[in-house]
PDB file of N, CA and C in Angstrom:
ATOM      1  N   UNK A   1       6.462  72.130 151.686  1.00  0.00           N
ATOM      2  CA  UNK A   1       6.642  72.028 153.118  1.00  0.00           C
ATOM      3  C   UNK A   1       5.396  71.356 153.694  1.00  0.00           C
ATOM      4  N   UNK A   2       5.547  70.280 154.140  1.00  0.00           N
ATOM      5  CA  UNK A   2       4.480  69.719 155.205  1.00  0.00           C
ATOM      6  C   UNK A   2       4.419  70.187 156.536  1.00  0.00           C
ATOM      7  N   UNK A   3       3.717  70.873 156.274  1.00  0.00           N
ATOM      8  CA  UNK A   3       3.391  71.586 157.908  1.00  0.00           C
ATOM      9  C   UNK A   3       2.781  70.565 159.361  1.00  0.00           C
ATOM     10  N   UNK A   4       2.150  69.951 158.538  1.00  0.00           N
ATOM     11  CA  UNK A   4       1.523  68.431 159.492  1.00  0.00           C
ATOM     12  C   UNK A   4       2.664  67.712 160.166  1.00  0.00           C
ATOM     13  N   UNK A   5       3.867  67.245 159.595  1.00  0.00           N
ATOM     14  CA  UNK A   5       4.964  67.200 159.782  1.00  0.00           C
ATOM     15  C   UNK A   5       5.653  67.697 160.633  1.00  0.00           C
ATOM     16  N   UNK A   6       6.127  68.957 160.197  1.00  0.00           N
ATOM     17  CA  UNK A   6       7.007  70.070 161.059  1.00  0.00           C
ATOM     18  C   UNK A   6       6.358  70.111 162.147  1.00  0.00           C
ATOM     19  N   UNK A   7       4.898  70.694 162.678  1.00  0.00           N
ATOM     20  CA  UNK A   7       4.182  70.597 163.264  1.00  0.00           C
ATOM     21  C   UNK A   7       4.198  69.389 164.740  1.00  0.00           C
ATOM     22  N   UNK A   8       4.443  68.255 163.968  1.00  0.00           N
ATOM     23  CA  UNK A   8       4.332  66.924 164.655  1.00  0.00           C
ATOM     24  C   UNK A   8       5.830  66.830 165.586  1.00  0.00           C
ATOM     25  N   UNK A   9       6.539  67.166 164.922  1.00  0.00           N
ATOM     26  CA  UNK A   9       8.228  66.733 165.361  1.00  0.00           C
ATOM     27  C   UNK A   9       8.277  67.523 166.091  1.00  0.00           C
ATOM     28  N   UNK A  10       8.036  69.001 165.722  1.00  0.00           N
ATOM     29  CA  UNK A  10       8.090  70.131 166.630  1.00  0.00           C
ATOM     30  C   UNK A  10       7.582  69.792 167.947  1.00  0.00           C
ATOM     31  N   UNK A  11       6.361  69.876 168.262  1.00  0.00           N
ATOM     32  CA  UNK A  11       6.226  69.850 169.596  1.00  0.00           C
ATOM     33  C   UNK A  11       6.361  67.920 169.855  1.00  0.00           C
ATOM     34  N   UNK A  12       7.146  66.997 169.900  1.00  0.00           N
ATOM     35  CA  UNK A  12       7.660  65.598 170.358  1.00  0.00           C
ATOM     36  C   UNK A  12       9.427  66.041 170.315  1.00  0.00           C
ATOM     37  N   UNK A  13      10.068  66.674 169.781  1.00  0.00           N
ATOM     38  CA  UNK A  13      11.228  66.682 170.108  1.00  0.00           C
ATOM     39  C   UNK A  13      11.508  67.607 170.458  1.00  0.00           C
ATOM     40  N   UNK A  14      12.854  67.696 171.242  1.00  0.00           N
ATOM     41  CA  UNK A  14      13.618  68.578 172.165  1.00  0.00           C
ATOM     42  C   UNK A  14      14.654  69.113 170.368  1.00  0.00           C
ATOM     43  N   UNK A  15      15.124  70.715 170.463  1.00  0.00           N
ATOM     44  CA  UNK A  15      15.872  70.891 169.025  1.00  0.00           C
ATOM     45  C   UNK A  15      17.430  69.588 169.208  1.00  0.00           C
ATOM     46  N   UNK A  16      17.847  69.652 170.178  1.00  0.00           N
ATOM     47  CA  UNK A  16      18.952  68.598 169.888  1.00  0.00           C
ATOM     48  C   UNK A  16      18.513  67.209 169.764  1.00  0.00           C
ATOM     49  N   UNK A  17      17.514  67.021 170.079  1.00  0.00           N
ATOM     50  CA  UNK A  17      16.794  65.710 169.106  1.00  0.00           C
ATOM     51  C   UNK A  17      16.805  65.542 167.894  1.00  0.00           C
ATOM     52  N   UNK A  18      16.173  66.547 168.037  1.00  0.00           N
ATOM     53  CA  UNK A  18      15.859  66.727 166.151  1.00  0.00           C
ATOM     54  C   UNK A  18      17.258  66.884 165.152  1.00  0.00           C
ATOM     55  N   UNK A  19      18.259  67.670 166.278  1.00  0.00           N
ATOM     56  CA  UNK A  19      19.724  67.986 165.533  1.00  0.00           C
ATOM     57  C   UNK A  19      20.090  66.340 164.974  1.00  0.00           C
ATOM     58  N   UNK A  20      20.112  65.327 166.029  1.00  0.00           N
ATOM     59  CA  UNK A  20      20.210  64.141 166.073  1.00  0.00           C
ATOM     60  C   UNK A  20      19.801  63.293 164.942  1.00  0.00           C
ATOM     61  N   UNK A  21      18.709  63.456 164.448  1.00  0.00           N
ATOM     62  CA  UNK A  21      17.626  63.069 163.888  1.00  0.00           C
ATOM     63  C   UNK A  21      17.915  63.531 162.479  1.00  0.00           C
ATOM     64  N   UNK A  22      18.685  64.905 162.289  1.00  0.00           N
ATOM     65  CA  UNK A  22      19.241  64.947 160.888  1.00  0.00           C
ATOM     66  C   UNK A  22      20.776  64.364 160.562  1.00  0.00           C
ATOM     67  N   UNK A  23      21.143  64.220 161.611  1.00  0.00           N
ATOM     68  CA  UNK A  23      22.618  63.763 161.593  1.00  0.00           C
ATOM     69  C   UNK A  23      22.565  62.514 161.160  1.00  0.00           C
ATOM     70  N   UNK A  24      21.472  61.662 162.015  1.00  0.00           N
ATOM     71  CA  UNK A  24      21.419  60.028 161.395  1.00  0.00           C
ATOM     72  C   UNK A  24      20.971  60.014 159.611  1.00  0.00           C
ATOM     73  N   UNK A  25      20.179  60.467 159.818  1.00  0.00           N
ATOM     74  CA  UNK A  25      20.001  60.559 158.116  1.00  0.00           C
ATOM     75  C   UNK A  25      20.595  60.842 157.033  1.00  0.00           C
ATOM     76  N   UNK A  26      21.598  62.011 157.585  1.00  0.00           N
ATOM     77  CA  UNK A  26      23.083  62.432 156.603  1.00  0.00           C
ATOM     78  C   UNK A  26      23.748  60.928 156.652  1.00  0.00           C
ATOM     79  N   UNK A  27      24.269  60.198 157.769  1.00  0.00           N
ATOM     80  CA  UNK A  27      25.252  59.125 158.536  1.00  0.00           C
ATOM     81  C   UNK A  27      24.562  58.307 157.463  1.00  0.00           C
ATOM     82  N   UNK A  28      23.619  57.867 158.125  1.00  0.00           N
ATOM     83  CA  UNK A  28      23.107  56.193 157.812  1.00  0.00           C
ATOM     84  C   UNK A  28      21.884  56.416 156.797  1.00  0.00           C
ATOM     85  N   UNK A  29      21.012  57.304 156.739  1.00  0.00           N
ATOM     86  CA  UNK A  29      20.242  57.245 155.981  1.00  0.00           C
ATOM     87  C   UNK A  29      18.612  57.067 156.530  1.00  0.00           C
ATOM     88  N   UNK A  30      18.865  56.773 157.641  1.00  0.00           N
ATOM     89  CA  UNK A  30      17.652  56.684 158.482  1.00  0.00           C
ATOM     90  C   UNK A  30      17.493  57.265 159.336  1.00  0.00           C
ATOM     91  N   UNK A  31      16.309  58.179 160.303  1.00  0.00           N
ATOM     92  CA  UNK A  31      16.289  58.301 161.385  1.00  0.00           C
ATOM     93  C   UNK A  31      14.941  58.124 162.197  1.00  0.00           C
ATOM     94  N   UNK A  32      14.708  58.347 163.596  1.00  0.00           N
ATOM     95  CA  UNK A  32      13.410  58.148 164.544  1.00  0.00           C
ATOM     96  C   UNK A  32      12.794  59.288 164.588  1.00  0.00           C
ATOM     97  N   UNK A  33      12.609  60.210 163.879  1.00  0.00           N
ATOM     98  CA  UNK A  33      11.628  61.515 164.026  1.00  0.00           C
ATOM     99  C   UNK A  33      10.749  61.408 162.794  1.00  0.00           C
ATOM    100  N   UNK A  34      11.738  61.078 161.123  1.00  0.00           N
ATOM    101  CA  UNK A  34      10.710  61.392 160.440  1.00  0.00           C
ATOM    102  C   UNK A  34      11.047  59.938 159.595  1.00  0.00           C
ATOM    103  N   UNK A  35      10.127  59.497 158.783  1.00  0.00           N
ATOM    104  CA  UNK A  35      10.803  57.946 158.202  1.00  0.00           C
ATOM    105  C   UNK A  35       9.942  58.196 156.758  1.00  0.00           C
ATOM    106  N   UNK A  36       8.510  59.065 156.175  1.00  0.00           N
ATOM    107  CA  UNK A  36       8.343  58.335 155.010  1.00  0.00           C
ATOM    108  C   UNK A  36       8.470  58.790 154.031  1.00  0.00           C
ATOM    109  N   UNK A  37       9.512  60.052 154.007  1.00  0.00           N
ATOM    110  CA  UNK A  37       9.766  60.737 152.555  1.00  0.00           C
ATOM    111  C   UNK A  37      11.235  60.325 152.182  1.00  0.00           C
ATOM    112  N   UNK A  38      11.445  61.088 151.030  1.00  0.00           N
ATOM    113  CA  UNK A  38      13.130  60.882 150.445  1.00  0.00           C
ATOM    114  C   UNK A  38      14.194  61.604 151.357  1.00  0.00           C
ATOM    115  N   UNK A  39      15.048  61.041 151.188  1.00  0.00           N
ATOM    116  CA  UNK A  39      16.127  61.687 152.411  1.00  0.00           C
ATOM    117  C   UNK A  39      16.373  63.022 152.004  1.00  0.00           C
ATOM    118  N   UNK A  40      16.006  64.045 151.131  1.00  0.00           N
ATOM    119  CA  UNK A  40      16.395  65.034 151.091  1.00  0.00           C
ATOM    120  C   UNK A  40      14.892  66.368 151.452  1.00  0.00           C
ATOM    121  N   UNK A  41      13.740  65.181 151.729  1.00  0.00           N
ATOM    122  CA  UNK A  41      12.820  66.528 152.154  1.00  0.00           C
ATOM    123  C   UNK A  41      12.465  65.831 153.697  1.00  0.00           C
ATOM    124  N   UNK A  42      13.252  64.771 154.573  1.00  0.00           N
ATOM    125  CA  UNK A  42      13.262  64.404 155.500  1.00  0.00           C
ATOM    126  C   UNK A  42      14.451  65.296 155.964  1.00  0.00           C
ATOM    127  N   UNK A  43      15.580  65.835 155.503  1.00  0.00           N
ATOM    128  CA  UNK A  43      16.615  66.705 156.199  1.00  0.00           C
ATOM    129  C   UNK A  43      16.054  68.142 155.762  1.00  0.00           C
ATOM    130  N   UNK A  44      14.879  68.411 154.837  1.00  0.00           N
ATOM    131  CA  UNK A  44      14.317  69.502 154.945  1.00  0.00           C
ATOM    132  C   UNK A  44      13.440  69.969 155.831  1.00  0.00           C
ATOM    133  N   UNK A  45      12.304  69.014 155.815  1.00  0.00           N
ATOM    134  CA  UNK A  45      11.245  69.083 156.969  1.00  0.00           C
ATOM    135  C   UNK A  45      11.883  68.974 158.719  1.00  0.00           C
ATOM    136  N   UNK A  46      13.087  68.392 158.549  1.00  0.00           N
ATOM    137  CA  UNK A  46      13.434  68.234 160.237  1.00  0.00           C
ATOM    138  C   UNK A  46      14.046  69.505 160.718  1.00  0.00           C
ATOM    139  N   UNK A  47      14.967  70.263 159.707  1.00  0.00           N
ATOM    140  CA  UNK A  47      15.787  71.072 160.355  1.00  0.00           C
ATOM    141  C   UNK A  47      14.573  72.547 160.134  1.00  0.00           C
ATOM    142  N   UNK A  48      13.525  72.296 159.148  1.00  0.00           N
ATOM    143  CA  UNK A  48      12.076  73.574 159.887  1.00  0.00           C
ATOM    144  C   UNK A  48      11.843  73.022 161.239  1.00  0.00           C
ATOM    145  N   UNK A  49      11.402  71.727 161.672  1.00  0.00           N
ATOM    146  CA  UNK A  49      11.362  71.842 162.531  1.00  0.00           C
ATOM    147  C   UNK A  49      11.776  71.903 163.687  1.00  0.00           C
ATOM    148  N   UNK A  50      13.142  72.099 163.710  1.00  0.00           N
ATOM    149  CA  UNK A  50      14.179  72.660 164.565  1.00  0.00           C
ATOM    150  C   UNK A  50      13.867  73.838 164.865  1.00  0.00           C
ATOM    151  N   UNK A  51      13.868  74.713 163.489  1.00  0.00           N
ATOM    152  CA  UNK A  51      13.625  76.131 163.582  1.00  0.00           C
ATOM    153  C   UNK A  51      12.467  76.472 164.734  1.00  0.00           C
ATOM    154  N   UNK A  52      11.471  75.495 164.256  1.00  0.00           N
ATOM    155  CA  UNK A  52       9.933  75.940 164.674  1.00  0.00           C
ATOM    156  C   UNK A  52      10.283  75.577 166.694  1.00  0.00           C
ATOM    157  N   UNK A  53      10.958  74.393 166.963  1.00  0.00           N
ATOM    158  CA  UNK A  53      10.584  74.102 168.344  1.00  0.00           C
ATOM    159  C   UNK A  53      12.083  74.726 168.988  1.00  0.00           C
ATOM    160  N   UNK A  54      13.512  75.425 168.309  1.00  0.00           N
ATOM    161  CA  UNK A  54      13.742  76.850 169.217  1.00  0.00           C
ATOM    162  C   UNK A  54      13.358  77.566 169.646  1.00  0.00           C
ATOM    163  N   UNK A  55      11.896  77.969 168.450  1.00  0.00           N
ATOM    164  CA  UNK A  55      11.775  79.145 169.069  1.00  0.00           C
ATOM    165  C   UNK A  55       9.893  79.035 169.595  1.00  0.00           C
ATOM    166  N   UNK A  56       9.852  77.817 170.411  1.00  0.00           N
ATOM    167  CA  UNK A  56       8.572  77.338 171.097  1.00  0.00           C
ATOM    168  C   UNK A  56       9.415  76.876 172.221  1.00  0.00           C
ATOM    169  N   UNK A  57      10.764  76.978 172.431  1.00  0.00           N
ATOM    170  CA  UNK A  57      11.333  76.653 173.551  1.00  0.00           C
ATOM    171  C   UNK A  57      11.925  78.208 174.327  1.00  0.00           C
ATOM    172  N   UNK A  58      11.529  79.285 173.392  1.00  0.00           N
ATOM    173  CA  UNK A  58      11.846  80.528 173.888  1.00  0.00           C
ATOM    174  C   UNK A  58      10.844  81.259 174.437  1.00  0.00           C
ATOM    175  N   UNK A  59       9.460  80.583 174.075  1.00  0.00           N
ATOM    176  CA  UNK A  59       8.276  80.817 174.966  1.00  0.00           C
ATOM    177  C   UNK A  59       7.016  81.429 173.289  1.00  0.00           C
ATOM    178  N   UNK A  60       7.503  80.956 172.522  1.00  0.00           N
ATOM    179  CA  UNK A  60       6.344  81.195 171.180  1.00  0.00           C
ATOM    180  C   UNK A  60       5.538  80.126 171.351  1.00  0.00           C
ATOM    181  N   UNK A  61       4.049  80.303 170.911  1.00  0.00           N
ATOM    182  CA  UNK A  61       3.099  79.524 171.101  1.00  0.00           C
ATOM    183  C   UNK A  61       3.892  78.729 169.613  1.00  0.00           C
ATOM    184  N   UNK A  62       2.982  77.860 169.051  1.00  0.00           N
ATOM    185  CA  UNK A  62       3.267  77.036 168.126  1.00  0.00           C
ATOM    186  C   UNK A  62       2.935  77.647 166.758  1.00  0.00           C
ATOM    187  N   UNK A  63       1.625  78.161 166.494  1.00  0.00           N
ATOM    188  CA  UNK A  63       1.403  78.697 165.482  1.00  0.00           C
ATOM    189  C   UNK A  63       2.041  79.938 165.253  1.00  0.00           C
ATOM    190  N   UNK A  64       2.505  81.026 166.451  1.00  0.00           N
ATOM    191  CA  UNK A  64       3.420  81.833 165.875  1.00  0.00           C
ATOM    192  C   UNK A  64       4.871  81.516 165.608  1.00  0.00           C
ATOM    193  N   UNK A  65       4.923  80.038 166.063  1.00  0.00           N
ATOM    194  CA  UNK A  65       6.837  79.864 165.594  1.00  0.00           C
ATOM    195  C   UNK A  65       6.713  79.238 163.988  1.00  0.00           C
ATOM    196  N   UNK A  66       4.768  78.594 163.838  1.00  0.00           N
ATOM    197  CA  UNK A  66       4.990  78.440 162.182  1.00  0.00           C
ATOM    198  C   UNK A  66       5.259  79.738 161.598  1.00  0.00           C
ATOM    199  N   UNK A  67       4.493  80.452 161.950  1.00  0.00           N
ATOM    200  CA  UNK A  67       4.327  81.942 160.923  1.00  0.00           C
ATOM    201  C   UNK A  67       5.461  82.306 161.108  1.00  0.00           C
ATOM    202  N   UNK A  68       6.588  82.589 162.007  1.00  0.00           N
ATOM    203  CA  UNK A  68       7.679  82.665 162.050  1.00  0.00           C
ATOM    204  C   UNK A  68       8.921  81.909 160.971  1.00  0.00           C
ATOM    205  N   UNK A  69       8.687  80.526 161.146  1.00  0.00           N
ATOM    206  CA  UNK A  69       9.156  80.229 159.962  1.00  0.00           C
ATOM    207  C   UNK A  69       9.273  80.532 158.717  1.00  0.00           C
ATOM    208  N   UNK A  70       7.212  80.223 158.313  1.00  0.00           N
ATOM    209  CA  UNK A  70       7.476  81.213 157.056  1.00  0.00           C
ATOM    210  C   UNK A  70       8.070  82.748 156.344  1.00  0.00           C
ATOM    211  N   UNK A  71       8.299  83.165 157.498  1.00  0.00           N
ATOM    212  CA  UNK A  71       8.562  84.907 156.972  1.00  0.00           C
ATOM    213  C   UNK A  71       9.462  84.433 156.945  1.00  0.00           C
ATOM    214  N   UNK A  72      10.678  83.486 157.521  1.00  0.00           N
ATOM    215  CA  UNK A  72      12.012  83.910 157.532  1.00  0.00           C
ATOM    216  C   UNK A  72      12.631  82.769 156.141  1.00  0.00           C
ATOM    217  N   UNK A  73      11.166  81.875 155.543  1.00  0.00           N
ATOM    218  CA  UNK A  73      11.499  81.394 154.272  1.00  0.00           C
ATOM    219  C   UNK A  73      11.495  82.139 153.169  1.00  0.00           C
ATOM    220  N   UNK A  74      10.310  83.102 153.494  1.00  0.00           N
ATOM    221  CA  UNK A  74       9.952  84.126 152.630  1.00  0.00           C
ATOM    222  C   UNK A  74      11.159  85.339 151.822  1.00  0.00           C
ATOM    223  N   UNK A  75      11.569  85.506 153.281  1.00  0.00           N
ATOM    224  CA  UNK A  75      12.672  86.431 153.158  1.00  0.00           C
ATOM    225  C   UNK A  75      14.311  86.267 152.619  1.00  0.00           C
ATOM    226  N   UNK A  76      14.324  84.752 152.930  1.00  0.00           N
ATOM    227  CA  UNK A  76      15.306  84.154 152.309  1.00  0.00           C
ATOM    228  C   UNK A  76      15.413  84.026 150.492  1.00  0.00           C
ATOM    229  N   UNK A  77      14.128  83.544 150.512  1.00  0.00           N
ATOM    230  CA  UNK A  77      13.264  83.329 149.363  1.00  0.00           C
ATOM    231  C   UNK A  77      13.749  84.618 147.863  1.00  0.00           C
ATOM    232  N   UNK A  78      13.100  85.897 148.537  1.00  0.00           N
ATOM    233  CA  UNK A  78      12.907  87.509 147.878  1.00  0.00           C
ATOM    234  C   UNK A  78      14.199  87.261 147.683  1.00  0.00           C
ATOM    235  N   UNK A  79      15.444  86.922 148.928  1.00  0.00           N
ATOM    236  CA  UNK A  79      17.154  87.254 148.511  1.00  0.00           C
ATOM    237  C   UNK A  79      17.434  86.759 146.932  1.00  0.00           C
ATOM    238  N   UNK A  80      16.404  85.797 146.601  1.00  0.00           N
ATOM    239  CA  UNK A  80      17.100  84.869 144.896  1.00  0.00           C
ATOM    240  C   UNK A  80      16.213  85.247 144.171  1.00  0.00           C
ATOM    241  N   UNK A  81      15.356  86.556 144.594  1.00  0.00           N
ATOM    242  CA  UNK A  81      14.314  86.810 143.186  1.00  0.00           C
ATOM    243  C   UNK A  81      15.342  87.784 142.180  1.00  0.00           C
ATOM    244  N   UNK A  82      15.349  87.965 141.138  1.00  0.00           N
ATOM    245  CA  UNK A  82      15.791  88.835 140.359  1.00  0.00           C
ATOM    246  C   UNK A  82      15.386  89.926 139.955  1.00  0.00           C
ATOM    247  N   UNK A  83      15.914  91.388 140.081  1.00  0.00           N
ATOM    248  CA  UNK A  83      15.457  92.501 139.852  1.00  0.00           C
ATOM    249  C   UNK A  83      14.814  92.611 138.371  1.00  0.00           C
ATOM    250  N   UNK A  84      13.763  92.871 138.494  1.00  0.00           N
ATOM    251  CA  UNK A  84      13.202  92.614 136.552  1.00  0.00           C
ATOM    252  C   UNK A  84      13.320  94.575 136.442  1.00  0.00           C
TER     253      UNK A  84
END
């Protein structure tokens, strides 16, 4: 995860921008938010930062909508660990 990234898009786009912004890239392959990785960690990095600027549009400063993110990767994460 490039946080520099997420970070960047996050606070320049509105989330239905960014919705936008993954849609062109599914469509056509290109879009105006993020341009220099492979199309599959450009529809990764955009839709964190969706995550991140919902919930900086609900009144979270920025660094708590990162840390926010991460717990809720985290937690997703633990769901595919395997009970040893």
């Amino acid at each position: 995860m490039d946080i520099k990234h997420i970070r960047e898009i996050a606070k320049k786009y509105a989330p239905e921008q960014i919705e936008g912004c993954i849609t062109q890239q599914i469509e056509i392959g290109k879009n105006i938010c993020l341009t220099d990785e492979t199309s599959e960690k450009i529809i990764n990095e955009l839709s964190k930062a969706e995550v991140v600027r919902e919930l900086m549009d609900q009144g979270m400063d920025l660094a708590d909508a990162l840390r926010e993110l991460a717990r809720r990767i985290r937690l997703v994460q633990s769901g595919f660990k395997k009970d040893t």
